[in-house]
Protein backbone atom coordinates (compact mmCIF):
# COMPACT_ATOMS: atom_id res chain seq x y z
CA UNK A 1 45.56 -34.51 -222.05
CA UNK A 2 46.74 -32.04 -219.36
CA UNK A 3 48.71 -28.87 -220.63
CA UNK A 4 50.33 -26.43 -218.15
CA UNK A 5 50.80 -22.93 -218.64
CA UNK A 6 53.19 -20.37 -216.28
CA UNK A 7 51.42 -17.10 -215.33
CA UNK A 8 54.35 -15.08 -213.51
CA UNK A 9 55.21 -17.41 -210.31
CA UNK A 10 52.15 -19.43 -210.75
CA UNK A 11 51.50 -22.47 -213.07
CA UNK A 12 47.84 -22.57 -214.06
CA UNK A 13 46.82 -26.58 -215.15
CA UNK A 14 44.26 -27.14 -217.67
CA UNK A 15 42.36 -30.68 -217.62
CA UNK A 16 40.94 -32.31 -219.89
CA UNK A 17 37.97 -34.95 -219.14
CA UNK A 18 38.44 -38.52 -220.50
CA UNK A 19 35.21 -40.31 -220.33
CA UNK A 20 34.44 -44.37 -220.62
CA UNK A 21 32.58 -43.49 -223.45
CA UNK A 22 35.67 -41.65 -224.90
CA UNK A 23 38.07 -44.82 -224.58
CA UNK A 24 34.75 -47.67 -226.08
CA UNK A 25 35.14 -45.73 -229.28
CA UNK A 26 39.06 -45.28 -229.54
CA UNK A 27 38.76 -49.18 -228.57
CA UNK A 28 36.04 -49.75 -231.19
CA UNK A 29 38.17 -47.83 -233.63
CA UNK A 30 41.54 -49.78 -232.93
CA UNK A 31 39.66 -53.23 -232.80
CA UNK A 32 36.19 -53.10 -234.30
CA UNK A 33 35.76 -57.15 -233.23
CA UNK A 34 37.24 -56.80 -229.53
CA UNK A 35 33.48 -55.90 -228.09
CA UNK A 36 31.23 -58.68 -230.43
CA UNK A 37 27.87 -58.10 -229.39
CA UNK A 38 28.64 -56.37 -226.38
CA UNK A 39 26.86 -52.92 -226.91
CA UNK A 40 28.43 -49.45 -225.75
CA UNK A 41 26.69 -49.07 -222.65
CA UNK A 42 27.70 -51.88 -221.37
CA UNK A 43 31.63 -51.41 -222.67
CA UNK A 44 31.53 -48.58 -220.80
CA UNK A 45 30.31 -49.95 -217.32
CA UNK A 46 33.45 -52.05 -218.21
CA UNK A 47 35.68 -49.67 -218.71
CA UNK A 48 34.59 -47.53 -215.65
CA UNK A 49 35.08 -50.35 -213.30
CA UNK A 50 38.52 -51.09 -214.74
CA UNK A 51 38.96 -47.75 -214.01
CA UNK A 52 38.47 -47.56 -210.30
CA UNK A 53 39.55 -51.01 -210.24
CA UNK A 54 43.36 -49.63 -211.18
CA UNK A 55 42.66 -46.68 -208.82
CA UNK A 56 42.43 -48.35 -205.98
CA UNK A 57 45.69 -50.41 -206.63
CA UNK A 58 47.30 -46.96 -206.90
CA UNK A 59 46.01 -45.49 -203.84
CA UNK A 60 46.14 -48.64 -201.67
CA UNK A 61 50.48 -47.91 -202.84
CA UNK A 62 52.28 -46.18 -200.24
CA UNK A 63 55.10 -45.45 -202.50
CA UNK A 64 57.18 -47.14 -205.71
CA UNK A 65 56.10 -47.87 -209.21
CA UNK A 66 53.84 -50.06 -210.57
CA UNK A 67 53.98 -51.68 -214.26
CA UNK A 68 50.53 -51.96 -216.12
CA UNK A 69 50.68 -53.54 -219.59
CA UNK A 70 48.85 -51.88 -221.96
CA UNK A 71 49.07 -48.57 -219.66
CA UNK A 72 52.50 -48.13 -218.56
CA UNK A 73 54.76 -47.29 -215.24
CA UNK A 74 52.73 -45.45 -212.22
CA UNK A 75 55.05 -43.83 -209.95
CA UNK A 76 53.42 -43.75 -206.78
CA UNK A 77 54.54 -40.82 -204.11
C-alpha cells in the first residue's frame, strides 16, 4: 500500500514493501489447496518470476493499457 502525504508544496510518498513471501500466504489463506505439495519456497520463486515476468510486459509498453485478470488495468505512460 502506498499513502501520500502533502508537506507545504511538496508531496512526501511512503512505500510499503510487498514481498513473494507476503502474497504465498494471502494465497495460502484464500485457497489452502491451490499449492498441494508445493512448499513455500518454492511458491515464492513462483511468484517472483510472475512478477518480473508481468514487469517486463509493462516496460516493453510504450504507452496504452493493458488488462490482467486477476490483477486489473495497467495504464502504461
Amino acid at each position: 500500500m502506498m499513502t501520500e502525504t502533502t508537506v507545504g508544496t511538496r508531496q512526501a510518498t511512503e512505500i510499503d514493501t510487498l514481498k513473494p513471501a507476503d502474497l504465498v500466504e494471502r494465497m495460502k489463506a484464500q485457497n489452502p489447496d491451490l499449492a498441494g505439495k508445493m512448499n513455500d519456497k518454492r511458491m515464492a520463486a513462483l511468484v517472483r518470476g510472475t512478477l518480473q515476468a508481468l514487469a517486463a510486459e509493462v516496460n516493453e509498453r510504450e504507452a496504452g493499457r493493458l488488462r490482467v485478470p486477476g490483477f486489473g488495468r495497467i495504464r502504461v505512460c
